[in-house]
PDB file of N, CA and C in Angstrom:
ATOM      1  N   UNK A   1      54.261 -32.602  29.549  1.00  0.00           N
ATOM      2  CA  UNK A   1      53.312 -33.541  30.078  1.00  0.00           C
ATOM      3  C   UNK A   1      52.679 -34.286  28.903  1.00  0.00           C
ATOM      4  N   UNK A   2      52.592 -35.728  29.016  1.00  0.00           N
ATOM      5  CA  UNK A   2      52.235 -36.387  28.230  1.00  0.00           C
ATOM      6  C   UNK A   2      50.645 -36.030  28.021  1.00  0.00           C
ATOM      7  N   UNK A   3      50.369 -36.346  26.173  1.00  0.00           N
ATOM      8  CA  UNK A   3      48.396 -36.370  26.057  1.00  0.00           C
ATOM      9  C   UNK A   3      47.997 -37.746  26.594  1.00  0.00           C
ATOM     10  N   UNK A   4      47.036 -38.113  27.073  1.00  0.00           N
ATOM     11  CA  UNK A   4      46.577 -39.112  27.418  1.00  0.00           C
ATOM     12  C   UNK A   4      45.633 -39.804  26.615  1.00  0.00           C
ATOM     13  N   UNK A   5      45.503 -38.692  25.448  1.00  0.00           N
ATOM     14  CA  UNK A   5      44.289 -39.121  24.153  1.00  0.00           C
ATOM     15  C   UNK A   5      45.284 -40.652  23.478  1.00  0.00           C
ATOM     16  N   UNK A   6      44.179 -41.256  23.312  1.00  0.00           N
ATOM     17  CA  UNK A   6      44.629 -42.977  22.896  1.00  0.00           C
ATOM     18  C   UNK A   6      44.732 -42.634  21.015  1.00  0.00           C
ATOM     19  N   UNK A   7      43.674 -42.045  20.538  1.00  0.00           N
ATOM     20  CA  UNK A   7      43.761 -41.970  19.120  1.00  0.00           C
ATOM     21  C   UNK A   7      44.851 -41.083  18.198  1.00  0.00           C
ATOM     22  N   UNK A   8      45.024 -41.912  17.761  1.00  0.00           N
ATOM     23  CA  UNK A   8      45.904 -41.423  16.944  1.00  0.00           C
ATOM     24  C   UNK A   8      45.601 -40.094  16.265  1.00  0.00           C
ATOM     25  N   UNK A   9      47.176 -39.547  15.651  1.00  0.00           N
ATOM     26  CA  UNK A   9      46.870 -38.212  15.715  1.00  0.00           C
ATOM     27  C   UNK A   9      46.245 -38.177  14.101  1.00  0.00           C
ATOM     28  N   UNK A  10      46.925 -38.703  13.433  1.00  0.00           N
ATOM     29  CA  UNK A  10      46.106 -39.022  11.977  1.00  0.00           C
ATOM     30  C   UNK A  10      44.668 -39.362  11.570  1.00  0.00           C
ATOM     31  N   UNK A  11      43.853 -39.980  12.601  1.00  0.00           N
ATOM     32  CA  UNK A  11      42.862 -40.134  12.522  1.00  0.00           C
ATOM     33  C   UNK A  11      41.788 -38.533  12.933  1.00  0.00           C
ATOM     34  N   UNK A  12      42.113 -38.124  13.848  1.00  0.00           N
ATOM     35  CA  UNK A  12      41.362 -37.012  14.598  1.00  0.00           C
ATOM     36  C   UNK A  12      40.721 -36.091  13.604  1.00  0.00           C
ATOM     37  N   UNK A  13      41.400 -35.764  12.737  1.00  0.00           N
ATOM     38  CA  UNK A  13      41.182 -34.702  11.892  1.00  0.00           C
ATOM     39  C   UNK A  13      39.843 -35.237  11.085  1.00  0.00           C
ATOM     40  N   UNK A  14      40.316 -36.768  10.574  1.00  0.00           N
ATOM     41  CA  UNK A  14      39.277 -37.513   9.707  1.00  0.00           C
ATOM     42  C   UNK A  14      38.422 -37.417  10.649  1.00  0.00           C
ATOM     43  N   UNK A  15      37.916 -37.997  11.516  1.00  0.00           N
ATOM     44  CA  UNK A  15      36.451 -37.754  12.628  1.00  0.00           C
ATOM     45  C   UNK A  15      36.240 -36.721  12.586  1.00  0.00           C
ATOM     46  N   UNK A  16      36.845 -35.648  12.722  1.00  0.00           N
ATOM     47  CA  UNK A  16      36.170 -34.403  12.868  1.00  0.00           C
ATOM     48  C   UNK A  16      35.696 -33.728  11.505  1.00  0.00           C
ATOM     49  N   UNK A  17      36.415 -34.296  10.676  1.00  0.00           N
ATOM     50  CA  UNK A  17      35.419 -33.967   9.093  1.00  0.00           C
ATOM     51  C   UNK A  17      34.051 -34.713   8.895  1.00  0.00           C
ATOM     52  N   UNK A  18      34.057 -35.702   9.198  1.00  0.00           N
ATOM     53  CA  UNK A  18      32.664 -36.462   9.629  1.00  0.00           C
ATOM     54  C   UNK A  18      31.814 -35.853  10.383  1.00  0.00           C
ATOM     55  N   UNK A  19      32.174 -35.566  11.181  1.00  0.00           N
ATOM     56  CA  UNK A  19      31.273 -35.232  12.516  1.00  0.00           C
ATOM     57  C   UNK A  19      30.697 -34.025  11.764  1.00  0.00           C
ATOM     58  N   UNK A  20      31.390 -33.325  11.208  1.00  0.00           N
ATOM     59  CA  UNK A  20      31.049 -32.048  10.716  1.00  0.00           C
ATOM     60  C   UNK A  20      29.989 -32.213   9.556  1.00  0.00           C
ATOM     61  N   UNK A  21      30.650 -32.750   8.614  1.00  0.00           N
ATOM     62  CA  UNK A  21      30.179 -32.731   7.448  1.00  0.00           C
ATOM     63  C   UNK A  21      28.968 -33.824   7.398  1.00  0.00           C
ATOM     64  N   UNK A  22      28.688 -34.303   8.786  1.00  0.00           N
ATOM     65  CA  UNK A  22      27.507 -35.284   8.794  1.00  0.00           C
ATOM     66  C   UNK A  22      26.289 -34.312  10.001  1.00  0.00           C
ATOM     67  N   UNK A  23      26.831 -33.584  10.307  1.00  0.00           N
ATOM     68  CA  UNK A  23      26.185 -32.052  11.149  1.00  0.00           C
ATOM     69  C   UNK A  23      25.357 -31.587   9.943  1.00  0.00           C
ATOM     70  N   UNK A  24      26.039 -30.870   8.923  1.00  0.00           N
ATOM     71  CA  UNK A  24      25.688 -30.355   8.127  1.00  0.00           C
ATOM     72  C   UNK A  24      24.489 -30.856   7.224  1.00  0.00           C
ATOM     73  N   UNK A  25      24.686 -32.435   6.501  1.00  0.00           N
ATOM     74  CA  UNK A  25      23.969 -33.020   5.875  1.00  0.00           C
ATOM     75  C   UNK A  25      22.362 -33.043   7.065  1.00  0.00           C
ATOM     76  N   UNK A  26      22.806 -33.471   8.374  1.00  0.00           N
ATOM     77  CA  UNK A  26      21.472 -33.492   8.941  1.00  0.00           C
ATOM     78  C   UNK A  26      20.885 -32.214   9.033  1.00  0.00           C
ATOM     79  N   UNK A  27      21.653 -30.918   8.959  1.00  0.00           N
ATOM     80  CA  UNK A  27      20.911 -29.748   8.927  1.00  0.00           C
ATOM     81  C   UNK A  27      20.207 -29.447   7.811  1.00  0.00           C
ATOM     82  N   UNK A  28      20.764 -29.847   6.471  1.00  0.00           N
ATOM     83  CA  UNK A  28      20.269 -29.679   5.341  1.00  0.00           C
ATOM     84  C   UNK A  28      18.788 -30.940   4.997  1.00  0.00           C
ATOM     85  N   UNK A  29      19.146 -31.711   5.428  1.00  0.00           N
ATOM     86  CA  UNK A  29      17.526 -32.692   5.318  1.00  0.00           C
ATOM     87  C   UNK A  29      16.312 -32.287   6.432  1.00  0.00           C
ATOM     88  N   UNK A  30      16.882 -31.576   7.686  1.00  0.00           N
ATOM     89  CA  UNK A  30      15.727 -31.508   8.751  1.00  0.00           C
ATOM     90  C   UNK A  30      15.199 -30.105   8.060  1.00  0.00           C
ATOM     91  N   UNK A  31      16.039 -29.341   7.350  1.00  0.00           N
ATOM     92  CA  UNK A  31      15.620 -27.923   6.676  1.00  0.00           C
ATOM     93  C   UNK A  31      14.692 -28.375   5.779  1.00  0.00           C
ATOM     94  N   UNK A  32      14.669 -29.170   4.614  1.00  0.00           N
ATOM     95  CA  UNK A  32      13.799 -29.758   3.505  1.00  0.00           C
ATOM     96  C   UNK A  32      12.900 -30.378   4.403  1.00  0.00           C
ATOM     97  N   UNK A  33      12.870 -31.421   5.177  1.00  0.00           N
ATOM     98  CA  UNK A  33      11.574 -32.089   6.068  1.00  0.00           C
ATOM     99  C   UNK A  33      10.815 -31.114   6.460  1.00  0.00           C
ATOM    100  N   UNK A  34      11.669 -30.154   6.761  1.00  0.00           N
ATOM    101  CA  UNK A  34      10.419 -28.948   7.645  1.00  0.00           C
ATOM    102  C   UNK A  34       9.415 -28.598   6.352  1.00  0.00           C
ATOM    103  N   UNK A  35      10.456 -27.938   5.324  1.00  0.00           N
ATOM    104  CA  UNK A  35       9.732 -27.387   3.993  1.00  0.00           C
ATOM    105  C   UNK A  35       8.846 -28.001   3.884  1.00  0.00           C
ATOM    106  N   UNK A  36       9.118 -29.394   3.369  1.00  0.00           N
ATOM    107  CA  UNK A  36       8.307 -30.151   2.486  1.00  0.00           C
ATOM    108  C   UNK A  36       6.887 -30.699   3.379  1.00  0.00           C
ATOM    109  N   UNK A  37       7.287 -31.114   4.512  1.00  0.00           N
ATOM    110  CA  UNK A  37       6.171 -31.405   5.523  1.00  0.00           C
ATOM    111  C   UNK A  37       4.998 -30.010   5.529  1.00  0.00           C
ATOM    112  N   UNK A  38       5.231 -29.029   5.930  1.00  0.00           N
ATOM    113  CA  UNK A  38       4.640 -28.108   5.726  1.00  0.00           C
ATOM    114  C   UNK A  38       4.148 -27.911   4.812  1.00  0.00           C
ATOM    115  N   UNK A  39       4.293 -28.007   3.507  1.00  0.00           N
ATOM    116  CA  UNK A  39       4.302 -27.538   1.749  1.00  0.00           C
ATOM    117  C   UNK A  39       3.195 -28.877   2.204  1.00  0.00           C
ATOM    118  N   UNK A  40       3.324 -29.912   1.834  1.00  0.00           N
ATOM    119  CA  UNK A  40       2.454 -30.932   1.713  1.00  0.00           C
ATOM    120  C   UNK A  40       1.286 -31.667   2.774  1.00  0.00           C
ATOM    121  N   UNK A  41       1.778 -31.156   4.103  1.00  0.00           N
ATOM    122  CA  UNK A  41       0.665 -30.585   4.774  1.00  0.00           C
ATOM    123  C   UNK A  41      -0.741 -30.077   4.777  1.00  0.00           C
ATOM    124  N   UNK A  42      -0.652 -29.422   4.105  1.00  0.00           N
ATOM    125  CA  UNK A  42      -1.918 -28.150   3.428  1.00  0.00           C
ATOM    126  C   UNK A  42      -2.218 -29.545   2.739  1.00  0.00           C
ATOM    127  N   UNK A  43      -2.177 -30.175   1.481  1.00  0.00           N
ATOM    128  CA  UNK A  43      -3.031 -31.349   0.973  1.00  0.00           C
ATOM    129  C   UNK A  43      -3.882 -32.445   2.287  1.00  0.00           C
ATOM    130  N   UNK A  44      -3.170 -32.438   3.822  1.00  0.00           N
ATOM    131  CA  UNK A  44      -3.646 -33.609   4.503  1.00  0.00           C
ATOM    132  C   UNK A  44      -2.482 -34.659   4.314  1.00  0.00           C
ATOM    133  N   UNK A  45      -1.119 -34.292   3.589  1.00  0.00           N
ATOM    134  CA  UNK A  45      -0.797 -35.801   3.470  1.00  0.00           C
ATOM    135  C   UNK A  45       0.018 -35.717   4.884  1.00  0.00           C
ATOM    136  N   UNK A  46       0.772 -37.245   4.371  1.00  0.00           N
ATOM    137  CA  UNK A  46       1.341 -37.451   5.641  1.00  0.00           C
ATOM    138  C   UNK A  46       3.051 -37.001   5.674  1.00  0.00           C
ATOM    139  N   UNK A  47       3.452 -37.541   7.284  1.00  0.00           N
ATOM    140  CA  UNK A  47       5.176 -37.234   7.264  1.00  0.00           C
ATOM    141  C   UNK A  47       5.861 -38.401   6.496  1.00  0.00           C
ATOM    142  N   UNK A  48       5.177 -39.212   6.679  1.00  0.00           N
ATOM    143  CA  UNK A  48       5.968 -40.328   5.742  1.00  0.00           C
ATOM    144  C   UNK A  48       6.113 -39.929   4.342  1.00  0.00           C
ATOM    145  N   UNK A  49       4.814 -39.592   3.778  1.00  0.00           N
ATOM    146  CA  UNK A  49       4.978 -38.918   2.310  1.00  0.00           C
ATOM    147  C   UNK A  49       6.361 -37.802   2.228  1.00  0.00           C
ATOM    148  N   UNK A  50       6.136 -36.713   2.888  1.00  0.00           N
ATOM    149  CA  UNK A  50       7.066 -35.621   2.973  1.00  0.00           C
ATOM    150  C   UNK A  50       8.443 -36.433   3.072  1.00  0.00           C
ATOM    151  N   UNK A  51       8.846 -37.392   4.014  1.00  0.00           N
ATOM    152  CA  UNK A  51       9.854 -38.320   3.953  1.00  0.00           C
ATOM    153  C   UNK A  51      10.255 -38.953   2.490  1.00  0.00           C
ATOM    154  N   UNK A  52       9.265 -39.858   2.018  1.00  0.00           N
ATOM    155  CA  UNK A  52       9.655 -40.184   0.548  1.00  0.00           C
ATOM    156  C   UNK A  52      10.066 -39.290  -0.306  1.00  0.00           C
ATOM    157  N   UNK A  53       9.653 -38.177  -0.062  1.00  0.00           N
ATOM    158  CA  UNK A  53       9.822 -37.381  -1.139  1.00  0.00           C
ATOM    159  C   UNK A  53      10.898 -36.343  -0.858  1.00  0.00           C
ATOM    160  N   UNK A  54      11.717 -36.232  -0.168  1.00  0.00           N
ATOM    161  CA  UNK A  54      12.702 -35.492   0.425  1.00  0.00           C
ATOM    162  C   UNK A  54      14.314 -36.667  -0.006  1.00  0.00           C
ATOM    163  N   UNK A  55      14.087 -37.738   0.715  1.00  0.00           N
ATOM    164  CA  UNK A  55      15.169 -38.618   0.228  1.00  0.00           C
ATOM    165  C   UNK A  55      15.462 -39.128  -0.947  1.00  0.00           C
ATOM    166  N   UNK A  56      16.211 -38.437  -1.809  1.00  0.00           N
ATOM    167  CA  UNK A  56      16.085 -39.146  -3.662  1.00  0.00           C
ATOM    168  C   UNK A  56      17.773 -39.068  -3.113  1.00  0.00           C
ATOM    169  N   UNK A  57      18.469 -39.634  -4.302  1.00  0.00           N
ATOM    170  CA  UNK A  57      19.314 -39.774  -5.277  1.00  0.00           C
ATOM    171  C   UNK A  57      20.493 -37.849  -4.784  1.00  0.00           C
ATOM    172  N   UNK A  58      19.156 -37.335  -5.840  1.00  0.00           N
ATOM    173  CA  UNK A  58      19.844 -35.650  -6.011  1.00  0.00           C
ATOM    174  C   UNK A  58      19.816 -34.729  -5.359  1.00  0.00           C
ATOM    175  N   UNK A  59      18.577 -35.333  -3.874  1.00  0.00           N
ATOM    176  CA  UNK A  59      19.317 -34.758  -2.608  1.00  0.00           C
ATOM    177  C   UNK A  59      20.570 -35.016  -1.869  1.00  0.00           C
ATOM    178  N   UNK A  60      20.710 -36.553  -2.013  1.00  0.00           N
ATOM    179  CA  UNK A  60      21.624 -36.793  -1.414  1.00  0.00           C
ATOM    180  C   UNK A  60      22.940 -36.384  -1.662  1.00  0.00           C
ATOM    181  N   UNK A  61      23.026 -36.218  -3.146  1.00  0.00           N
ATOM    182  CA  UNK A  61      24.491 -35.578  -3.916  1.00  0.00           C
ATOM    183  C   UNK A  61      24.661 -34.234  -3.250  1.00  0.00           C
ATOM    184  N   UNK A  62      23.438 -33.578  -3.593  1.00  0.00           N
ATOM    185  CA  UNK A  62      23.733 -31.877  -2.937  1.00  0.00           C
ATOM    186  C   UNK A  62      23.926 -31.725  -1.787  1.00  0.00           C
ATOM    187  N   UNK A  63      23.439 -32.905  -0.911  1.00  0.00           N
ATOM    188  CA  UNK A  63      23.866 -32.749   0.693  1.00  0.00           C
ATOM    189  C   UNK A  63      25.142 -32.549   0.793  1.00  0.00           C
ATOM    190  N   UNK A  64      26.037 -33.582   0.064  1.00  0.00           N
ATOM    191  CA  UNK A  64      27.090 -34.216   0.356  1.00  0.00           C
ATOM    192  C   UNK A  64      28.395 -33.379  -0.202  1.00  0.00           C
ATOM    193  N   UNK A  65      27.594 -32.275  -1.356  1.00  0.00           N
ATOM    194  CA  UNK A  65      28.443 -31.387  -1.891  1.00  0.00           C
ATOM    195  C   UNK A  65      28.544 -30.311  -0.976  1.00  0.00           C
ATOM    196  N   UNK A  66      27.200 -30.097  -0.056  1.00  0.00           N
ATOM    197  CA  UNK A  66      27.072 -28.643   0.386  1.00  0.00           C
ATOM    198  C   UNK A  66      27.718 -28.757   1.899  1.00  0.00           C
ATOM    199  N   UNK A  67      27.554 -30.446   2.282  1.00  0.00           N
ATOM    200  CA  UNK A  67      28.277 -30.507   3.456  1.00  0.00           C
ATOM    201  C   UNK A  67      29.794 -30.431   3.487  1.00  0.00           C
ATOM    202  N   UNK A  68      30.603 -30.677   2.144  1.00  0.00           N
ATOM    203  CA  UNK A  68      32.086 -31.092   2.437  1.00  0.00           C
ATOM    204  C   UNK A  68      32.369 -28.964   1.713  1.00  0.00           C
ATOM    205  N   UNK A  69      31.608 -28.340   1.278  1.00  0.00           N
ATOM    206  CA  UNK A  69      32.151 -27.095   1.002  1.00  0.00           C
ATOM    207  C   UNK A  69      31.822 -25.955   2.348  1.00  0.00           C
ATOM    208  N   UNK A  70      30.662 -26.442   2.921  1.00  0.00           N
ATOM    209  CA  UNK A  70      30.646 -26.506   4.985  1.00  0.00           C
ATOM    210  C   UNK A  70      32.144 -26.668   5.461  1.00  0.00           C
ATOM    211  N   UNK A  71      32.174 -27.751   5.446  1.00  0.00           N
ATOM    212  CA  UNK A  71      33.115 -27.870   5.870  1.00  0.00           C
ATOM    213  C   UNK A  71      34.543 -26.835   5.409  1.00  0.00           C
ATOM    214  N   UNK A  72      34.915 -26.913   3.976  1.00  0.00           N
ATOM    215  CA  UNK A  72      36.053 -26.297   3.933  1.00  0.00           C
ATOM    216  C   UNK A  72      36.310 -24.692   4.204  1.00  0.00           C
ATOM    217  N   UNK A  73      34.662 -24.293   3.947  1.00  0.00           N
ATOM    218  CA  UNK A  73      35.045 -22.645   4.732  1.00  0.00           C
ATOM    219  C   UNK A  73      35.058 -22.966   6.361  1.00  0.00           C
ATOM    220  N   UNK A  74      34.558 -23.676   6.840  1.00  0.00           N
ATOM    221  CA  UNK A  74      34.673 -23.211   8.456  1.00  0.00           C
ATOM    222  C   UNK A  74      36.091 -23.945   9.032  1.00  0.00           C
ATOM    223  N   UNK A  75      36.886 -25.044   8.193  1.00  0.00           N
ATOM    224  CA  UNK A  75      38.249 -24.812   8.304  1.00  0.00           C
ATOM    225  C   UNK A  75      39.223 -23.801   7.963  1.00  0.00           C
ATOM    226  N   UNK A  76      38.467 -23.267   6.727  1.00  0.00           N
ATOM    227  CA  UNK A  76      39.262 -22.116   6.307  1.00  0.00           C
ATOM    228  C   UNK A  76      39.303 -20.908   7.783  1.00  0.00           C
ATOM    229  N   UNK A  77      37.830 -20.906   8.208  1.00  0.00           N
ATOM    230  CA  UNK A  77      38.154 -19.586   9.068  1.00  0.00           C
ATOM    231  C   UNK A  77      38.295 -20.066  10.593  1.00  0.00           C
ATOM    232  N   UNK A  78      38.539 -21.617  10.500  1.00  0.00           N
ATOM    233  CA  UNK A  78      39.143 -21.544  11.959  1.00  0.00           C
ATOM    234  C   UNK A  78      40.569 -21.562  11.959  1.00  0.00           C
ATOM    235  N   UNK A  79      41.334 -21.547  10.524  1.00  0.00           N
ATOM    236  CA  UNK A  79      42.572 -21.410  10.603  1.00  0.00           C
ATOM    237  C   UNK A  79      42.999 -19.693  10.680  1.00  0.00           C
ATOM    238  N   UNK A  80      42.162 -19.231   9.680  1.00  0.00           N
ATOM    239  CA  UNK A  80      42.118 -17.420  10.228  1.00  0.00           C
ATOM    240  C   UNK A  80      42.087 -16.946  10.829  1.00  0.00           C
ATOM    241  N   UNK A  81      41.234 -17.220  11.894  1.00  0.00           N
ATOM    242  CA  UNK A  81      40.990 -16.515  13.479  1.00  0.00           C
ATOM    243  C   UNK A  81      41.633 -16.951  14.306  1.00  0.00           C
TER     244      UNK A  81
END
């Protein structure tokens, strides 16, 4: 029986590394927003502050490292199981 999925099969894999590895990055910034909001909280400041100060440069690298090595263990162990 034919798939009825329109996308190509080459592409699928790429979306689903995205999807993932852009899962991840938002888990890793709403984790620091919480921190930092809280942490800077106690002064009175605001969420916008906690915002500025969460989005640099060398978060964004470590997101992007910690999301694509996310990613390669939980391919690793969905090919294991």
């Amino acid at each position: 029986m034919p798939s009825s999925d329109t996308k190509s099969g080459k592409l699928a894999p790429i979306w689903r590394a995205m999807v993932e590895v852009g899962f991840i990055i938002f888990l890793f910034y709403s984790n620091l927003l919480m921190g930092e909001f809280t942490k800077t909280n106690a002064d009175r400041k605001t969420l916008i502050f906690a915002m500025k100060d969460i989005f640099t440069v060398n978060n964004l690298i470590i997101a992007l490292i910690s999301g694509w090595i996310g990613y390669g263990i939980v391919e690793f162990l969905r090919k294991r199981v």
